[in-house]
PDB file of N, CA and C in Angstrom:
ATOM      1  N   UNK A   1      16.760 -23.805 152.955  1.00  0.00           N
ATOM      2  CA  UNK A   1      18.111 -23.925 152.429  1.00  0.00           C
ATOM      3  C   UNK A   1      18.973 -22.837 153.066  1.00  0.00           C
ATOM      4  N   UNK A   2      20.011 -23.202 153.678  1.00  0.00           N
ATOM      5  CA  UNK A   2      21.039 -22.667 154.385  1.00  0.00           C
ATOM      6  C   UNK A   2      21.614 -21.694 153.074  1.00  0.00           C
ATOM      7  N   UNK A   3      22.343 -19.872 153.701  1.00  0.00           N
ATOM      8  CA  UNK A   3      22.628 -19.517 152.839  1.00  0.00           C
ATOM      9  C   UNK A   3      24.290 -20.002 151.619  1.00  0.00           C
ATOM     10  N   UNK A   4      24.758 -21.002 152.598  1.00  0.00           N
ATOM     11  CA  UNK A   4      25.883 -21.206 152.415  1.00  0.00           C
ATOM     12  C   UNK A   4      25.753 -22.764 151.184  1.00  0.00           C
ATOM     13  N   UNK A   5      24.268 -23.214 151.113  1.00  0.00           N
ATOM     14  CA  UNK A   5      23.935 -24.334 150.765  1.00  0.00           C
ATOM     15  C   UNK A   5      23.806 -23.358 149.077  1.00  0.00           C
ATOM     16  N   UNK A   6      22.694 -22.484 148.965  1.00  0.00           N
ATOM     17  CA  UNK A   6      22.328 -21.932 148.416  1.00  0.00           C
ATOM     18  C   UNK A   6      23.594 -20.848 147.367  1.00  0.00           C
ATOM     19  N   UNK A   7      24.413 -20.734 148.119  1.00  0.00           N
ATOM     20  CA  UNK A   7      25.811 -19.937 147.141  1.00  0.00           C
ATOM     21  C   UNK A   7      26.550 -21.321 146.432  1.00  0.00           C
ATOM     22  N   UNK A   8      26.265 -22.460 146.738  1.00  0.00           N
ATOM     23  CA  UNK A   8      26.940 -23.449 146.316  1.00  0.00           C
ATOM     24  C   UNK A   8      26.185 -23.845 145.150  1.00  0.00           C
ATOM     25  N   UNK A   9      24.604 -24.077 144.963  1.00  0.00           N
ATOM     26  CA  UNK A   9      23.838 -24.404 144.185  1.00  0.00           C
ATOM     27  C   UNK A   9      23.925 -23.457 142.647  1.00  0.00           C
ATOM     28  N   UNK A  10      23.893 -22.140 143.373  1.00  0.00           N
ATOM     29  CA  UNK A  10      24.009 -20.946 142.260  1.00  0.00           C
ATOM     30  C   UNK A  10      25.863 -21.147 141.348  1.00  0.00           C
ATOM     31  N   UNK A  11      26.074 -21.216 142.512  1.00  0.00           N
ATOM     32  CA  UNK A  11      27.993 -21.167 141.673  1.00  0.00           C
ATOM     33  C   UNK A  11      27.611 -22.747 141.043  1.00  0.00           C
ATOM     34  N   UNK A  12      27.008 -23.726 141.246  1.00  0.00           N
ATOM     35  CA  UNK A  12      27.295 -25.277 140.171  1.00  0.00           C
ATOM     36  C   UNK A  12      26.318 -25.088 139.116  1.00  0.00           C
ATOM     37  N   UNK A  13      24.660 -24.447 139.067  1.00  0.00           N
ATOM     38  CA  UNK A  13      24.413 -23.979 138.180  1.00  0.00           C
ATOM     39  C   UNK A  13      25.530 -23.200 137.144  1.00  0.00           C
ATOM     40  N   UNK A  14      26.011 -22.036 137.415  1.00  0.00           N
ATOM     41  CA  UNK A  14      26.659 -21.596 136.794  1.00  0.00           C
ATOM     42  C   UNK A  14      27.646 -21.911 135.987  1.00  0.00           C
ATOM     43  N   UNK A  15      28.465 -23.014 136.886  1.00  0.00           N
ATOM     44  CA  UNK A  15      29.419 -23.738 135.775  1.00  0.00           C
ATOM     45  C   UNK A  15      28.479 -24.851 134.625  1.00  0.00           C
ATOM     46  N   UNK A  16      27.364 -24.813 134.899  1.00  0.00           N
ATOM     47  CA  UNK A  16      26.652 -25.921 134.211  1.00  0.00           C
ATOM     48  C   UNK A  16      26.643 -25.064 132.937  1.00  0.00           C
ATOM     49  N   UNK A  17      25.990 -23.590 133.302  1.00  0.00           N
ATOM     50  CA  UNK A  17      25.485 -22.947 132.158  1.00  0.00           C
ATOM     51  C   UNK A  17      27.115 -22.712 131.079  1.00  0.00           C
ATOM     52  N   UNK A  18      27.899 -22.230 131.363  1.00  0.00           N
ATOM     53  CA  UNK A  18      29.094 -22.094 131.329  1.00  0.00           C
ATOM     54  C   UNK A  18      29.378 -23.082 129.936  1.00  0.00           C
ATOM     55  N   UNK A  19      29.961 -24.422 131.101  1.00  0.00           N
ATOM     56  CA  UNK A  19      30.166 -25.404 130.033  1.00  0.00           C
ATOM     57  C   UNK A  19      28.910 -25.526 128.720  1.00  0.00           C
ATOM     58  N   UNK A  20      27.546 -25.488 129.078  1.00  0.00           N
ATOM     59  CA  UNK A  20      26.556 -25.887 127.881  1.00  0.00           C
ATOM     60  C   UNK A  20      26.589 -24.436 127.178  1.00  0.00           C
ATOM     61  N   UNK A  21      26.906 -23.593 127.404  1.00  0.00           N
ATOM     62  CA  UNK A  21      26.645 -22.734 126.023  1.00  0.00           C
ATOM     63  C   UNK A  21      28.678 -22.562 125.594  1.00  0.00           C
ATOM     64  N   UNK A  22      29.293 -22.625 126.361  1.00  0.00           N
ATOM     65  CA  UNK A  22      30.841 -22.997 125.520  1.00  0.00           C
ATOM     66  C   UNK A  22      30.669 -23.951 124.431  1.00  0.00           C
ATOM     67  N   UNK A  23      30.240 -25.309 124.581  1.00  0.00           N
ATOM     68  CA  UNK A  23      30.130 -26.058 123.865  1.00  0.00           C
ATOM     69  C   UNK A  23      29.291 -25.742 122.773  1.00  0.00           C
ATOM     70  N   UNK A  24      27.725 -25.145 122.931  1.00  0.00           N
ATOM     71  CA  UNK A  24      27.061 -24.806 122.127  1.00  0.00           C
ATOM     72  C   UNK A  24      27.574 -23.754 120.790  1.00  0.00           C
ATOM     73  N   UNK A  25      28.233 -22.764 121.553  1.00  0.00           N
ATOM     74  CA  UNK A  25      28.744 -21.795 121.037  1.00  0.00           C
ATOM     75  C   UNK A  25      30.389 -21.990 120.199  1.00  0.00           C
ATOM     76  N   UNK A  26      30.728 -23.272 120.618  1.00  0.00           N
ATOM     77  CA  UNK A  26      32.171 -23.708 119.869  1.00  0.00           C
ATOM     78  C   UNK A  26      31.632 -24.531 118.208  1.00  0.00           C
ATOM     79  N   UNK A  27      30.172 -25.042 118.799  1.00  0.00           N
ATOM     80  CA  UNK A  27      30.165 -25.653 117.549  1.00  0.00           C
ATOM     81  C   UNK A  27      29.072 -25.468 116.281  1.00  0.00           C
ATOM     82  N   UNK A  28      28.205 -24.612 117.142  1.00  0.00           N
ATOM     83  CA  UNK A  28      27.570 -23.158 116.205  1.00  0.00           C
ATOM     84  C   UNK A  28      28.600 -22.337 115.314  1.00  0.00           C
ATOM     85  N   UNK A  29      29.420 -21.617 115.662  1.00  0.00           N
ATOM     86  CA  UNK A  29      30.094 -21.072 115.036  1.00  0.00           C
ATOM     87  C   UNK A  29      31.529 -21.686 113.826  1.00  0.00           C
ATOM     88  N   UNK A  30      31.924 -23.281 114.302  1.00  0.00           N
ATOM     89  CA  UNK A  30      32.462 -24.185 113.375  1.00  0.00           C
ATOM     90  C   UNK A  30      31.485 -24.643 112.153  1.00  0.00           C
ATOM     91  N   UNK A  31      30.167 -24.794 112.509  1.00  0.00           N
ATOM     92  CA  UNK A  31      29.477 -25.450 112.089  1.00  0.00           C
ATOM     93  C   UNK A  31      29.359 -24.429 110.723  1.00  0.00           C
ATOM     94  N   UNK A  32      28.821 -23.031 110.848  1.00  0.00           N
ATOM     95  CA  UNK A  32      28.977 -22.090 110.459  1.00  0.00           C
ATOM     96  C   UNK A  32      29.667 -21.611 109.510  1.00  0.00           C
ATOM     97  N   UNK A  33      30.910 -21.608 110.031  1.00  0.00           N
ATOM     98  CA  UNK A  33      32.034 -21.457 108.604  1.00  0.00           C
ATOM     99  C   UNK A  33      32.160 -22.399 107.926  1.00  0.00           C
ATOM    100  N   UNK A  34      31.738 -23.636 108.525  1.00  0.00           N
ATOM    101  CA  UNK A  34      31.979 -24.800 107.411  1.00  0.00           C
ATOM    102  C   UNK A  34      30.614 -24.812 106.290  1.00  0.00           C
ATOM    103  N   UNK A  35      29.943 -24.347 107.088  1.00  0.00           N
ATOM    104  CA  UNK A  35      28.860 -24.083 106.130  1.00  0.00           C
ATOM    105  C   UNK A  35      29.017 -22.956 104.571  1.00  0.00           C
ATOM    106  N   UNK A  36      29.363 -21.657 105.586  1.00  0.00           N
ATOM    107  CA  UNK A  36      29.745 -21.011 104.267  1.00  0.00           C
ATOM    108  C   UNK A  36      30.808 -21.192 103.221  1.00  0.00           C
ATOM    109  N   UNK A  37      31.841 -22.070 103.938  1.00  0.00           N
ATOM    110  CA  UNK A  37      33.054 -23.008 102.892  1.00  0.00           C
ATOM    111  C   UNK A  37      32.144 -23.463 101.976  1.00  0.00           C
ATOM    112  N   UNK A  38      31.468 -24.776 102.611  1.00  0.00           N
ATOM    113  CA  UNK A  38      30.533 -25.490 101.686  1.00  0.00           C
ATOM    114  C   UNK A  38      30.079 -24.485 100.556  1.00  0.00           C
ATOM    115  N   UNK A  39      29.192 -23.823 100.660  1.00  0.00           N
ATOM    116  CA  UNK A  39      28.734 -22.456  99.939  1.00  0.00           C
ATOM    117  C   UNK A  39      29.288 -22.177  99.096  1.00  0.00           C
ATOM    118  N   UNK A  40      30.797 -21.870  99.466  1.00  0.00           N
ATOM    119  CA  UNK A  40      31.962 -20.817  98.197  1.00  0.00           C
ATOM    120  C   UNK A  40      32.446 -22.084  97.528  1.00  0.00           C
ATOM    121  N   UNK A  41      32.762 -23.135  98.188  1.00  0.00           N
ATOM    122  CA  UNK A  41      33.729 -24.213  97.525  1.00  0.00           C
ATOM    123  C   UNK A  41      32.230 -25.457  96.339  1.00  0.00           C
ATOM    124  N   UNK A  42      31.424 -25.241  97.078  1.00  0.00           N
ATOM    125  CA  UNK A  42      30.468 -26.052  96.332  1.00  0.00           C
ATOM    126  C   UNK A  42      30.756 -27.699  97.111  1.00  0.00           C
ATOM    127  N   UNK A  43      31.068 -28.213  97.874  1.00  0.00           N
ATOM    128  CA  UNK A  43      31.818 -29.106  98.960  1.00  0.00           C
ATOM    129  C   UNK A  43      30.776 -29.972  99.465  1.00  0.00           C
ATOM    130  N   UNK A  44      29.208 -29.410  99.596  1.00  0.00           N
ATOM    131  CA  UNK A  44      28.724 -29.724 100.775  1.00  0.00           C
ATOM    132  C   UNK A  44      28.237 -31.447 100.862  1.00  0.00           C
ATOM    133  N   UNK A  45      28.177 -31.854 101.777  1.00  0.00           N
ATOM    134  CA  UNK A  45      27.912 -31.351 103.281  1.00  0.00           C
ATOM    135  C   UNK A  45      29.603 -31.730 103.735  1.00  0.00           C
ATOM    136  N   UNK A  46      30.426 -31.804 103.337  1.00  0.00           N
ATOM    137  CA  UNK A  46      32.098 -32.235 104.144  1.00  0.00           C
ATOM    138  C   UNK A  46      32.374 -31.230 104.789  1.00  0.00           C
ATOM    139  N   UNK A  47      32.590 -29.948 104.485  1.00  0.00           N
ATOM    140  CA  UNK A  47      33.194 -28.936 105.119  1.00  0.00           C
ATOM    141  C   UNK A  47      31.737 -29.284 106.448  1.00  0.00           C
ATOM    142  N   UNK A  48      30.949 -28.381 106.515  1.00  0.00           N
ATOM    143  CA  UNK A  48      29.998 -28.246 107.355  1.00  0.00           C
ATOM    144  C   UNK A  48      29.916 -29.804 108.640  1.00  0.00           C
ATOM    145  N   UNK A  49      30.314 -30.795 107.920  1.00  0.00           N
ATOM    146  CA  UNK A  49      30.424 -32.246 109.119  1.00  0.00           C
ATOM    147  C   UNK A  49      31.998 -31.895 109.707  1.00  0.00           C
ATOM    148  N   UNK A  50      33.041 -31.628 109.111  1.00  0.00           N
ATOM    149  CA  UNK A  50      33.922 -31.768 109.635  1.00  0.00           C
ATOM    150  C   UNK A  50      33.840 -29.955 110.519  1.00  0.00           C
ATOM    151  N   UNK A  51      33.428 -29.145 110.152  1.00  0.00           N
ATOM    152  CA  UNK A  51      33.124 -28.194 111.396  1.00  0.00           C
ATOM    153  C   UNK A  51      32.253 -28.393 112.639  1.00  0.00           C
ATOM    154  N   UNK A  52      31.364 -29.551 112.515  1.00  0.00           N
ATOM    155  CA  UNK A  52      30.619 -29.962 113.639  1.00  0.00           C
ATOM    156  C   UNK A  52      31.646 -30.599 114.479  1.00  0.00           C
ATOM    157  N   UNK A  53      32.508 -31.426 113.629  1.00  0.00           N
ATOM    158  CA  UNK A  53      34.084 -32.034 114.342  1.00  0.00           C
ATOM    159  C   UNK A  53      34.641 -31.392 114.959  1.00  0.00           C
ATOM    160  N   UNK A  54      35.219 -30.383 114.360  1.00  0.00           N
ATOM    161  CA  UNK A  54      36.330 -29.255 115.013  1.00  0.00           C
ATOM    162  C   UNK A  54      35.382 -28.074 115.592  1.00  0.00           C
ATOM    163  N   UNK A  55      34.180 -28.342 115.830  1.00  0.00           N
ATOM    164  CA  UNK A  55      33.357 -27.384 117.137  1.00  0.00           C
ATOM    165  C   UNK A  55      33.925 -28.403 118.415  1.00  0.00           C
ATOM    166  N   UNK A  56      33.282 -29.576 118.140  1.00  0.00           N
ATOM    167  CA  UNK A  56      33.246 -30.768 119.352  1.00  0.00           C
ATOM    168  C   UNK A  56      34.441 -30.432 120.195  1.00  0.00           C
ATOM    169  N   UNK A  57      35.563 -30.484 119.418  1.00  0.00           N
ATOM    170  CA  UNK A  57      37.372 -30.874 119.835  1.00  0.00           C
ATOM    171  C   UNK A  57      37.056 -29.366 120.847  1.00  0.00           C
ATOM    172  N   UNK A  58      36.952 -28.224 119.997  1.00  0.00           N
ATOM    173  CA  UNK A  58      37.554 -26.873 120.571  1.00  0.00           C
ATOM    174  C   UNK A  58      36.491 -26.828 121.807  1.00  0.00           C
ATOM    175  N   UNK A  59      35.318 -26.971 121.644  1.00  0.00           N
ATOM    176  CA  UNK A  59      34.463 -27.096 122.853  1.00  0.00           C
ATOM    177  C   UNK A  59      34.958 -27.832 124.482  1.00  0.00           C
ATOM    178  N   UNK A  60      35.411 -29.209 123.753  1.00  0.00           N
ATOM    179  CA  UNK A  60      36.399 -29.851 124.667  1.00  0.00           C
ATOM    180  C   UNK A  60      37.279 -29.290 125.477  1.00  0.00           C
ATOM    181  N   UNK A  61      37.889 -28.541 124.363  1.00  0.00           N
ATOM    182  CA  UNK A  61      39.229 -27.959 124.901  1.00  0.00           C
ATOM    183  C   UNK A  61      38.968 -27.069 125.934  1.00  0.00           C
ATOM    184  N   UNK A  62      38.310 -25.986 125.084  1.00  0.00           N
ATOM    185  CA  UNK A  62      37.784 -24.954 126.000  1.00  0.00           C
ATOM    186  C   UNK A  62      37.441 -25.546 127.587  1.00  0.00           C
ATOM    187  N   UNK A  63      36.419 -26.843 127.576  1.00  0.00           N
ATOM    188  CA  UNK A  63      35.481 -26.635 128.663  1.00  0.00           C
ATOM    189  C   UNK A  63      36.873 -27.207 129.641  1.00  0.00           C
ATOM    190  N   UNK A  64      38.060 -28.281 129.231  1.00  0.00           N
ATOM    191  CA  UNK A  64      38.768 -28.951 129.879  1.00  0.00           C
ATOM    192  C   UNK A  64      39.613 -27.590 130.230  1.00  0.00           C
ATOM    193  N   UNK A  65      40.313 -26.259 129.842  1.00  0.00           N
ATOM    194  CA  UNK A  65      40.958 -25.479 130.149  1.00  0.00           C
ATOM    195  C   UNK A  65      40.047 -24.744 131.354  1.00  0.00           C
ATOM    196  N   UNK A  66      38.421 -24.876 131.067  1.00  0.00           N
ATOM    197  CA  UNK A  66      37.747 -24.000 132.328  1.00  0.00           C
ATOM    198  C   UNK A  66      38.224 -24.387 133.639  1.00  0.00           C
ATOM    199  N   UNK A  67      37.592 -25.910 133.321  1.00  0.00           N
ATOM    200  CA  UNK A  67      37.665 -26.640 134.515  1.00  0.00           C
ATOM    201  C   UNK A  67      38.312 -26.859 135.271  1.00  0.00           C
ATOM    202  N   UNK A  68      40.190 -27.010 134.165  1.00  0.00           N
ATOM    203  CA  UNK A  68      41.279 -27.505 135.146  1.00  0.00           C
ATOM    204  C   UNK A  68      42.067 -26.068 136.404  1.00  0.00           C
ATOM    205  N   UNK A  69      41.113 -24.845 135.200  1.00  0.00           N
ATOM    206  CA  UNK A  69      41.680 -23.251 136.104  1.00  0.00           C
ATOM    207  C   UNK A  69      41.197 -22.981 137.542  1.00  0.00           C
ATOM    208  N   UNK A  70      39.779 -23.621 137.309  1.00  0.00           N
ATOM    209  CA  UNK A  70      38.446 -23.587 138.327  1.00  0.00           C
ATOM    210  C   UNK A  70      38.957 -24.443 139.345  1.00  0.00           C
ATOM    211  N   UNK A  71      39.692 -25.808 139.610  1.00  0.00           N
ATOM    212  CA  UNK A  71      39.539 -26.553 140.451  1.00  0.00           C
ATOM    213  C   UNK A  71      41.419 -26.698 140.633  1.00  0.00           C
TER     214      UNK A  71
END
């Protein structure tokens, strides 16, 4: 593998990792507070589904703001 092949492979890994833990990490942490809502409000499971929702969206967002900066 050419070194120029090889800086290309590492930089598309990277956006791979990028996007999968943005996403991971948008809807871990929605998931999360909706959980502890659930908890204080007595709610469950609504709060905690609709934070898996509004992880999804912001994950989106996020990964569509990476991408459109990147290219």
């Amino acid at each position: 593998m050419r070194k120029d092949e090889e800086k290309q492979a590492y930089y598309s890994f990277g956006i791979a990792l990028t996007i999968g833990f943005t996403m991971a990490g948008n809807v871990a942490v929605a998931l999360f507070i909706g959980h502890m809502a659930d908890a204080w409000l007595g709610t469950s499971p609504w709060l905690a589904v609709s934070g898996i929702i509004i992880g999804m969206i912001s994950g989106l967002w996020s990964i569509y703001k990476k991408v459109t900066d990147r290219f």
